[in-house]
C-alpha atoms as a PDB file:
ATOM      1  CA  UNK A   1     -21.477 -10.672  23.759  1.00  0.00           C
ATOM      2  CA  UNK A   2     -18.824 -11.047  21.185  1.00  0.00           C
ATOM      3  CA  UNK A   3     -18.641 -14.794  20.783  1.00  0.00           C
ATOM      4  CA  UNK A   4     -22.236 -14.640  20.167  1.00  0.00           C
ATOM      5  CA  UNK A   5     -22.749 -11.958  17.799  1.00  0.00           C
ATOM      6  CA  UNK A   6     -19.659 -13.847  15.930  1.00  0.00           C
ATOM      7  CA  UNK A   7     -21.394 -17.563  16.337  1.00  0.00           C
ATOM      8  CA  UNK A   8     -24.309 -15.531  15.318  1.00  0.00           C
ATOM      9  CA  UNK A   9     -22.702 -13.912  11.703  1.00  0.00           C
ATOM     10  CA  UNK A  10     -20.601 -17.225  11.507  1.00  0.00           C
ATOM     11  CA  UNK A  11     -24.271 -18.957  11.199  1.00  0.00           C
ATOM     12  CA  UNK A  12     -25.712 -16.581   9.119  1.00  0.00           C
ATOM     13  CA  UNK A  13     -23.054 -16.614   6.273  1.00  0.00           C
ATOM     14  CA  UNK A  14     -23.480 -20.623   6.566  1.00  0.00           C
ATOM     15  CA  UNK A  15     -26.487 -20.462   4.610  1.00  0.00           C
ATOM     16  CA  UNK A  16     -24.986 -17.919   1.473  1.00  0.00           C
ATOM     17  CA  UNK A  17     -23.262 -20.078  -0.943  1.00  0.00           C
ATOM     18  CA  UNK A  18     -17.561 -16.810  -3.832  1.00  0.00           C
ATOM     19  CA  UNK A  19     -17.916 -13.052  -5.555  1.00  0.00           C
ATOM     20  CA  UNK A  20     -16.599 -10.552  -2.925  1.00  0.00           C
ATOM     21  CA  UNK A  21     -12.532 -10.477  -2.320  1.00  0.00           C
ATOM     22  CA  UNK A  22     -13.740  -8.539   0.931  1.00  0.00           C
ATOM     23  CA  UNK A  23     -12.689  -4.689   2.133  1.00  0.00           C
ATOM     24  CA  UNK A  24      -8.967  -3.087   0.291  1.00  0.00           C
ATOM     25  CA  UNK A  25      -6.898  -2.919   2.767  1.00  0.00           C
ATOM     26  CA  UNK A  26      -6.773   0.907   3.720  1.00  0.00           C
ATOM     27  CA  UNK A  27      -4.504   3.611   2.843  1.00  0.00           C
ATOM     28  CA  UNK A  28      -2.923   4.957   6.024  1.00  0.00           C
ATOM     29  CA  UNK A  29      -2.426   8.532   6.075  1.00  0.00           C
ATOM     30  CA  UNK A  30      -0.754  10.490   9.360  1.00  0.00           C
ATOM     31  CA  UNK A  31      -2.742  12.875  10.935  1.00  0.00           C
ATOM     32  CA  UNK A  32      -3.641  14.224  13.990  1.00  0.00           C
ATOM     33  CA  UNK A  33      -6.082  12.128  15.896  1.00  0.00           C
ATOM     34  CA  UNK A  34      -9.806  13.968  15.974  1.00  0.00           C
ATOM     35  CA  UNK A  35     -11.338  14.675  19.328  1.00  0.00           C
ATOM     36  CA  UNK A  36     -14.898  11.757  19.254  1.00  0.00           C
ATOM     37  CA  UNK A  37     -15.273  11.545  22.718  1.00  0.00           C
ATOM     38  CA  UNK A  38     -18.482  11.931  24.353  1.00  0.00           C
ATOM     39  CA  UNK A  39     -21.894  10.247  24.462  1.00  0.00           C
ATOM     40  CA  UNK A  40     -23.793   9.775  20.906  1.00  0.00           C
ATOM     41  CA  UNK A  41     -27.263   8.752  19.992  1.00  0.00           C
ATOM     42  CA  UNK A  42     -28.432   7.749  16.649  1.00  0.00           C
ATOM     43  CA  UNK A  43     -30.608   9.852  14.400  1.00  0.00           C
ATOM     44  CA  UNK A  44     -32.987   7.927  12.290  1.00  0.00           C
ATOM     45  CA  UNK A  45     -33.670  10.678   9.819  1.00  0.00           C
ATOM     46  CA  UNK A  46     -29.965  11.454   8.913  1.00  0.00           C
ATOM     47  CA  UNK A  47     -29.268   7.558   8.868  1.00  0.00           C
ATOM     48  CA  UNK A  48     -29.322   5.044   5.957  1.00  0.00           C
ATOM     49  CA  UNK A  49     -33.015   3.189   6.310  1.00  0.00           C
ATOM     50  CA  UNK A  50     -32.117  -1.085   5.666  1.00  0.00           C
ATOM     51  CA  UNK A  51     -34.775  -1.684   4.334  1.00  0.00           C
ATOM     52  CA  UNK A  52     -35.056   1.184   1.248  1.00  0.00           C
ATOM     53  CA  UNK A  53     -31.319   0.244   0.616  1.00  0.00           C
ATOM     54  CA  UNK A  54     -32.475  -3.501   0.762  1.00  0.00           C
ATOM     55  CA  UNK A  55     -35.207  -2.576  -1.958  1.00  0.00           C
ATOM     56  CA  UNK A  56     -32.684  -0.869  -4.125  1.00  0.00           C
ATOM     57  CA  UNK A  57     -30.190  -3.472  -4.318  1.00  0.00           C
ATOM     58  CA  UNK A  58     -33.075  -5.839  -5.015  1.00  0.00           C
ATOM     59  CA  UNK A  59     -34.451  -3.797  -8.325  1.00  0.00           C
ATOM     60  CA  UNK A  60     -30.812  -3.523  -9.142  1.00  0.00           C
ATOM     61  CA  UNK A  61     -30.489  -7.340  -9.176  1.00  0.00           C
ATOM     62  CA  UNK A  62     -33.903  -7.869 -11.270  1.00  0.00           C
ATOM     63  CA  UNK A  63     -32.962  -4.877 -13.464  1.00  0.00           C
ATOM     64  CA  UNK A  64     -29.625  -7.217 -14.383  1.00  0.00           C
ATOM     65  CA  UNK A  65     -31.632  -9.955 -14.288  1.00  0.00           C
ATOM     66  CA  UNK A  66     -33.794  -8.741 -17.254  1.00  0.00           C
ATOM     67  CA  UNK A  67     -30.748  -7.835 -18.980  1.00  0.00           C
ATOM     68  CA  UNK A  68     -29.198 -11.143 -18.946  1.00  0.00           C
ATOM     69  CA  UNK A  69     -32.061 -12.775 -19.862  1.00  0.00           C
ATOM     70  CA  UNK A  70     -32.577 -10.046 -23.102  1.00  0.00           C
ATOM     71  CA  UNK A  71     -28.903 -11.237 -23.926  1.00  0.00           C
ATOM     72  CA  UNK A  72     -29.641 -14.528 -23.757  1.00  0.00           C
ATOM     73  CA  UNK A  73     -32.404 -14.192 -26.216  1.00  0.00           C
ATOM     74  CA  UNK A  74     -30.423 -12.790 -28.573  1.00  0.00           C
ATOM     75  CA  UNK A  75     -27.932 -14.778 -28.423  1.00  0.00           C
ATOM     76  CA  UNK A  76     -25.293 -12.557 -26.892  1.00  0.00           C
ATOM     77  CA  UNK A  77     -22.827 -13.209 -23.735  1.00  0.00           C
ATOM     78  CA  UNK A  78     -23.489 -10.902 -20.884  1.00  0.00           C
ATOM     79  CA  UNK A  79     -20.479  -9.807 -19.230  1.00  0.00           C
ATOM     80  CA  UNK A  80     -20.735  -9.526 -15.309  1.00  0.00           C
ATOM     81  CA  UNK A  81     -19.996 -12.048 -12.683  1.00  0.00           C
ATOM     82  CA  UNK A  82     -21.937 -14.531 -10.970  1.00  0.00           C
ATOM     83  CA  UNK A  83     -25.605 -13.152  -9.337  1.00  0.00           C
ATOM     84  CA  UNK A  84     -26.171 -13.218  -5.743  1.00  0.00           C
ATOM     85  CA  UNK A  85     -29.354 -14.233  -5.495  1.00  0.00           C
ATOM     86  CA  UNK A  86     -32.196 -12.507  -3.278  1.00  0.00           C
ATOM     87  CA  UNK A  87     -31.734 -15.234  -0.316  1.00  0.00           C
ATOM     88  CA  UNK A  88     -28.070 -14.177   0.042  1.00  0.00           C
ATOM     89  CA  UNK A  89     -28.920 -10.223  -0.198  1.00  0.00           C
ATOM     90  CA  UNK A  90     -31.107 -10.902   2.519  1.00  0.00           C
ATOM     91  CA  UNK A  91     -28.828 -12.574   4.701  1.00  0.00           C
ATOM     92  CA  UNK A  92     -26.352  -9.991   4.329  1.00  0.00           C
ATOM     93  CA  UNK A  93     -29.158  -7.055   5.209  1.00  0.00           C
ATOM     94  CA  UNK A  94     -29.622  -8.863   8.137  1.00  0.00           C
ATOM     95  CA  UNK A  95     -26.096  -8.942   9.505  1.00  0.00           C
ATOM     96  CA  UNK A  96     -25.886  -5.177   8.523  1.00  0.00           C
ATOM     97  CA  UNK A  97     -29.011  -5.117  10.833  1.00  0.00           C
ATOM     98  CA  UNK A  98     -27.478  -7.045  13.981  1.00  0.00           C
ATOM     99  CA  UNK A  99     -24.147  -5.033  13.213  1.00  0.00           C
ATOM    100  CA  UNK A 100     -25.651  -1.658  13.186  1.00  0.00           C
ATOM    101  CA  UNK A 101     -28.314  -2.374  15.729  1.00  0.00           C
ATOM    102  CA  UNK A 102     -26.386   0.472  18.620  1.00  0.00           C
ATOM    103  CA  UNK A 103     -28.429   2.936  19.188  1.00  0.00           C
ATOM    104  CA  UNK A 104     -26.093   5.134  21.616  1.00  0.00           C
ATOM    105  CA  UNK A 105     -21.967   5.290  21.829  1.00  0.00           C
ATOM    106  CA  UNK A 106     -19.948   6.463  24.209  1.00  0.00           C
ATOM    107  CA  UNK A 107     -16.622   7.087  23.246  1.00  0.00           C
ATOM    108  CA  UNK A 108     -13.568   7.497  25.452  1.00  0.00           C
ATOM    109  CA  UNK A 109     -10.501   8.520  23.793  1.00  0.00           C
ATOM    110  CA  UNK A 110      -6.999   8.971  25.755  1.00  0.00           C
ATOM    111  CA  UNK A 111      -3.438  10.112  24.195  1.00  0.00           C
ATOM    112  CA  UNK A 112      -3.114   5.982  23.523  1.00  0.00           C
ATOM    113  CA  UNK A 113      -6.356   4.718  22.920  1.00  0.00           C
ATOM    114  CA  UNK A 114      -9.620   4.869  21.857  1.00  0.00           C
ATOM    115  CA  UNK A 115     -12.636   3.195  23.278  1.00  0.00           C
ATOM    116  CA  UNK A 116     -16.104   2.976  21.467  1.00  0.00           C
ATOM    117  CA  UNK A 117     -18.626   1.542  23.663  1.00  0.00           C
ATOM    118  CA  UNK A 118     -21.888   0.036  22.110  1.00  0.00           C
ATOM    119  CA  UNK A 119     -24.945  -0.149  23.388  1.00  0.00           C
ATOM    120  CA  UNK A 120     -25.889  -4.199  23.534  1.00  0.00           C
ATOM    121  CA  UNK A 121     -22.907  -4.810  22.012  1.00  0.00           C
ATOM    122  CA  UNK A 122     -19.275  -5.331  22.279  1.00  0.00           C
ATOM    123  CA  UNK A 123     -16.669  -2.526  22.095  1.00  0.00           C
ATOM    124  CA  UNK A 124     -14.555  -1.013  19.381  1.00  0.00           C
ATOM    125  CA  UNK A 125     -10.984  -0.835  21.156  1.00  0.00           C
ATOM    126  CA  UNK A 126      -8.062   0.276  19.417  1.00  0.00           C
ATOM    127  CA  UNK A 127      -4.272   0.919  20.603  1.00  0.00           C
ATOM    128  CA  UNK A 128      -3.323   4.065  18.203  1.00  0.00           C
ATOM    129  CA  UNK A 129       0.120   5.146  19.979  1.00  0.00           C
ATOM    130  CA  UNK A 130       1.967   2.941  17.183  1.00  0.00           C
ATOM    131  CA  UNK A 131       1.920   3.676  13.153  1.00  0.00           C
ATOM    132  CA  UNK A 132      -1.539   1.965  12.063  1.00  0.00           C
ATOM    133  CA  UNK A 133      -2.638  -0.685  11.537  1.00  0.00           C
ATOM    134  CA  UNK A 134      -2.688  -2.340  15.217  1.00  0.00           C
ATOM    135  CA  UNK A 135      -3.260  -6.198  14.505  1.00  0.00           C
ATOM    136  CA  UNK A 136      -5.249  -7.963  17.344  1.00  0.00           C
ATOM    137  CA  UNK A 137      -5.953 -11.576  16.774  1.00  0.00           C
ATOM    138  CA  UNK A 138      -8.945 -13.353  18.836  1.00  0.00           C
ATOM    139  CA  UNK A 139     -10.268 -17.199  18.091  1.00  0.00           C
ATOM    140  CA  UNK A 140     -13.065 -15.507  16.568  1.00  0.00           C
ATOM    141  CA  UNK A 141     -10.597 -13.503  13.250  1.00  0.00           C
ATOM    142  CA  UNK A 142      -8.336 -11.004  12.966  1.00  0.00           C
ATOM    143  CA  UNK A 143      -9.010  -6.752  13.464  1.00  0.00           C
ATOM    144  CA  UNK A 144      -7.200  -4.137  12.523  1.00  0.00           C
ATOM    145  CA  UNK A 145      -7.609  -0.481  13.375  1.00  0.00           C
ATOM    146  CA  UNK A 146      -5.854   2.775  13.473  1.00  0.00           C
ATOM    147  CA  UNK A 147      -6.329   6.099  11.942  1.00  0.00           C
ATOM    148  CA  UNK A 148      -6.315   6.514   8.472  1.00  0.00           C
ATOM    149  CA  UNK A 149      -6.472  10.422   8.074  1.00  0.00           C
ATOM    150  CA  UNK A 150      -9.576  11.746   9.975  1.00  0.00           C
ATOM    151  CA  UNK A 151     -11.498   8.624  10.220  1.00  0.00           C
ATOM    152  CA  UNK A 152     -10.971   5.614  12.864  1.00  0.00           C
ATOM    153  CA  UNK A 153     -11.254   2.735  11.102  1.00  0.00           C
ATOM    154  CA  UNK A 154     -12.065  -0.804  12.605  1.00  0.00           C
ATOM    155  CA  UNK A 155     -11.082  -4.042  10.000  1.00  0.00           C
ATOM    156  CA  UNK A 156     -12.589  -7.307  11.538  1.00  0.00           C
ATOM    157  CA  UNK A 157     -12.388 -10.452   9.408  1.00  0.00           C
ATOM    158  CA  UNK A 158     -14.280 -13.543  10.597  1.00  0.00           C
ATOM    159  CA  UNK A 159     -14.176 -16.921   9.816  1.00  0.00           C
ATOM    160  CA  UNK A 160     -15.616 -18.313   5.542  1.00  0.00           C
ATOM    161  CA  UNK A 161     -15.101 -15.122   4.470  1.00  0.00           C
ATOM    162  CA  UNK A 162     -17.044 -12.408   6.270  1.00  0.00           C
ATOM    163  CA  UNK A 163     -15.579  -9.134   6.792  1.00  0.00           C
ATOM    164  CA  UNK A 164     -16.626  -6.127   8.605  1.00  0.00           C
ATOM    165  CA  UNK A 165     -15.297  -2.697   7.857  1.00  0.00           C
ATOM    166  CA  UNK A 166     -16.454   0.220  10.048  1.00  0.00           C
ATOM    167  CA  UNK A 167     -15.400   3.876   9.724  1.00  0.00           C
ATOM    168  CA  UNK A 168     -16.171   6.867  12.094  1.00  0.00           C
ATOM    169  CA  UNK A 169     -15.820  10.481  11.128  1.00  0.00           C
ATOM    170  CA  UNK A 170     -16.423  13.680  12.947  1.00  0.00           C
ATOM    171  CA  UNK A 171     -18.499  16.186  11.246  1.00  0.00           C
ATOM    172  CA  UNK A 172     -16.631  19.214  11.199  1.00  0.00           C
ATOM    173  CA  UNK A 173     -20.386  21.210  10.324  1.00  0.00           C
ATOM    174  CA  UNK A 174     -22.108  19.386  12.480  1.00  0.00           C
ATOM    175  CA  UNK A 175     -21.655  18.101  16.064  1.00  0.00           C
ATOM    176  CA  UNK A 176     -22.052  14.247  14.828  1.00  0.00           C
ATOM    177  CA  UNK A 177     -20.645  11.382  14.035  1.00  0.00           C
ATOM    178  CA  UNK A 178     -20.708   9.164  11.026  1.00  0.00           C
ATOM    179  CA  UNK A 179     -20.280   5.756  11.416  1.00  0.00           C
ATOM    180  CA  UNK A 180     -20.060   3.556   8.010  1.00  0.00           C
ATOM    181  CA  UNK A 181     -20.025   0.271   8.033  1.00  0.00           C
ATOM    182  CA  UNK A 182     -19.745  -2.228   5.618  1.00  0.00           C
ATOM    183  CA  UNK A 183     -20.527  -5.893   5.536  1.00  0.00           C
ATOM    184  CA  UNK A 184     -18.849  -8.494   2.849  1.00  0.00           C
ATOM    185  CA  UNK A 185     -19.461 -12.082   2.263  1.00  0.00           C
ATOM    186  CA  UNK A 186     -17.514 -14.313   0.278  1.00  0.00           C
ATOM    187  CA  UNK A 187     -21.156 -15.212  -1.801  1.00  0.00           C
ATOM    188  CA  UNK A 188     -22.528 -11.276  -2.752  1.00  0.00           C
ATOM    189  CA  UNK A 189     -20.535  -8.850  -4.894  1.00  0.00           C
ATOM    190  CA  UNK A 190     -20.971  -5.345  -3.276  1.00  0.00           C
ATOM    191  CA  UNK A 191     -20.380  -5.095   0.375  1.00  0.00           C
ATOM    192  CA  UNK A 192     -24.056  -4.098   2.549  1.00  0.00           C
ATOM    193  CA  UNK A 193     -23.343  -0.695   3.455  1.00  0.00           C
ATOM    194  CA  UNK A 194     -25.078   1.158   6.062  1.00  0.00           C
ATOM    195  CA  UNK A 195     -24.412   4.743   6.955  1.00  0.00           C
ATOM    196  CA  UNK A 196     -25.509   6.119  10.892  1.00  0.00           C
ATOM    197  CA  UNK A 197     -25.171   9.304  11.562  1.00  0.00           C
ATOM    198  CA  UNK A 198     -25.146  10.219  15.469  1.00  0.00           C
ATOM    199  CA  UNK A 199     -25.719  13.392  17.204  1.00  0.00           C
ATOM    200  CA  UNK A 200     -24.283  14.066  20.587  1.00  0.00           C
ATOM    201  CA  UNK A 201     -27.141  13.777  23.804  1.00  0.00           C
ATOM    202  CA  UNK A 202     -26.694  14.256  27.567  1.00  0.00           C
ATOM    203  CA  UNK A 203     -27.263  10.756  28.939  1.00  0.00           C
ATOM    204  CA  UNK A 204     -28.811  11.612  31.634  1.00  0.00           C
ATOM    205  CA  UNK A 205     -31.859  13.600  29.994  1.00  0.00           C
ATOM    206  CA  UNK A 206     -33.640  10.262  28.576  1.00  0.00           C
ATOM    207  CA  UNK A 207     -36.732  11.456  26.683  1.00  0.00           C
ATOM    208  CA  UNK A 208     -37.800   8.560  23.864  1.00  0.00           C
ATOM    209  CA  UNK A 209     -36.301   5.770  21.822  1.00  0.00           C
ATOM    210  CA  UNK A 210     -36.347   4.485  18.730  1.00  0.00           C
ATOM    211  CA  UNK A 211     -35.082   1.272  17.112  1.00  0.00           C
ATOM    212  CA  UNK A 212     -35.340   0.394  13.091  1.00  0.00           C
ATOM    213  CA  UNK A 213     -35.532  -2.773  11.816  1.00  0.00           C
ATOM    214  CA  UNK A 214     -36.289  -4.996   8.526  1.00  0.00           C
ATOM    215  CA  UNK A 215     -39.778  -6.299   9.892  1.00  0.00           C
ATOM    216  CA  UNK A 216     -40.960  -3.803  11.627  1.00  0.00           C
ATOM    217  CA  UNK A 217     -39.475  -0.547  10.466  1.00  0.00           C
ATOM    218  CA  UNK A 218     -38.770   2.334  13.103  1.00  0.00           C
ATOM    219  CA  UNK A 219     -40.235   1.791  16.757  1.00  0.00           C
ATOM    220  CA  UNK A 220     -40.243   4.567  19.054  1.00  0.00           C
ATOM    221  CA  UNK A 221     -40.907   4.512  22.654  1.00  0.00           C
ATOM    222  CA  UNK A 222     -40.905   6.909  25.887  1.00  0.00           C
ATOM    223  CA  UNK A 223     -39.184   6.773  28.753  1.00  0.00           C
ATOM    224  CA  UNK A 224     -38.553   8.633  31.943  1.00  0.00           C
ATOM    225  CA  UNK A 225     -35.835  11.001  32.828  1.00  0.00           C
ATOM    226  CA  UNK A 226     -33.099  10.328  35.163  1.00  0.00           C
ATOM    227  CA  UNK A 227     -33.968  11.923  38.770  1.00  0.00           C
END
């Protein structure tokens, strides 16, 4: 599963065109490690929608494109970098999709480690009895994780460029978890950012599902309980 969601993003960022210097590296802060363990299922209505934050950053990029070109008339310089254009914004929305795609985690946290298992997709392992970061290095890039305060954080870098940052925090009002991620290629300014928030469920009470996605917006089926 991971070598093809990497050949997957690897082939994706092949067809963006270099703006982003990709996530700062993280300040590390000591602090005692915050209980995450259990089963969690995404809610859709606490969650960052990809497709409204898609739209935004699209009016954002033709609200600077009108101001360049007012510039322009006039004769002035507009200051800003280079534009990512709308075929590259996509791109990116759509690795955010395949990225973010988990529906349910289960995480399993010892005195040593922590394990965040995603549905239909590879897990988030990280060693955190040594100071932070822990380095692993695969043939598909380099991660690094740890704690950096309250939040685990996950720093995978890819091959041309692509980076993946993700960040899960507790809610200390709620009984959730956050789980930011952000996506940045080599060819777009601003990382893709996509916020899930996920509320704990008993796994073995299976009522419906939902999935969200750029072409068809949010799915939901039924299903049948556990006996």
């Amino acid at each position: 599963m991971l070598k093809a969601l990497a050949l997957t993003l690897v082939a994706a960022l092949a067809v963006m065109g270099c703006q982003s210097d990709g996530p700062k590296p993280a300040r590390y802060a000591p602090a005692k490690p915050v209980d995450m363990t259990g089963n969690w299922e995404v809610d859709y209505a606490r969650s960052d929608n990809i497709q409204r934050s898609f739209n935004t950053i699209i009016r954002q990029l033709q609200q600077e494109a009108e101001r360049r070109a007012r510039a322009a008339e006039r004769g002035q310089t507009y200051s800003g970098g280079p534009m990512a254009s709308g075929r590259d914004l996509l791109a990116l929305a759509e690795m955010a999709e395949i990225i973010t795609a988990p529906e349910l985690l289960e995480v399993i946290q010892t005195d040593n480690t922590v394990r965040v298992k995603r549905e239909n997709s590879f897990a988030l392992i990280c060693v955190t009895d040594r100071p932070p970061p822990t380095v692993t290095e695969t043939p598909f890039g380099i991660e690094q994780c740890g704690w950096d305060g309250h939040q685990l954080f996950f720093d995978i870098s890819l091959p041309d460029g692509l980076s993946i940052r993700h960040r899960i925090t507790r809610s200390a009002l709620a009984d959730s978890l956050v789980l930011q991620t952000a996506v940045y290629s080599p060819v777009v300014r601003e990382p893709f950012i996509v916020n899930r928030v996920y509320s704990r469920f008993d796994p073995t009470k299976a009522g419906y599902r939902c999935t969200q996605t750029l072409s068809k917006g949010t799915v939901c089926t039924t299903e049948r309980p556990d006996p």
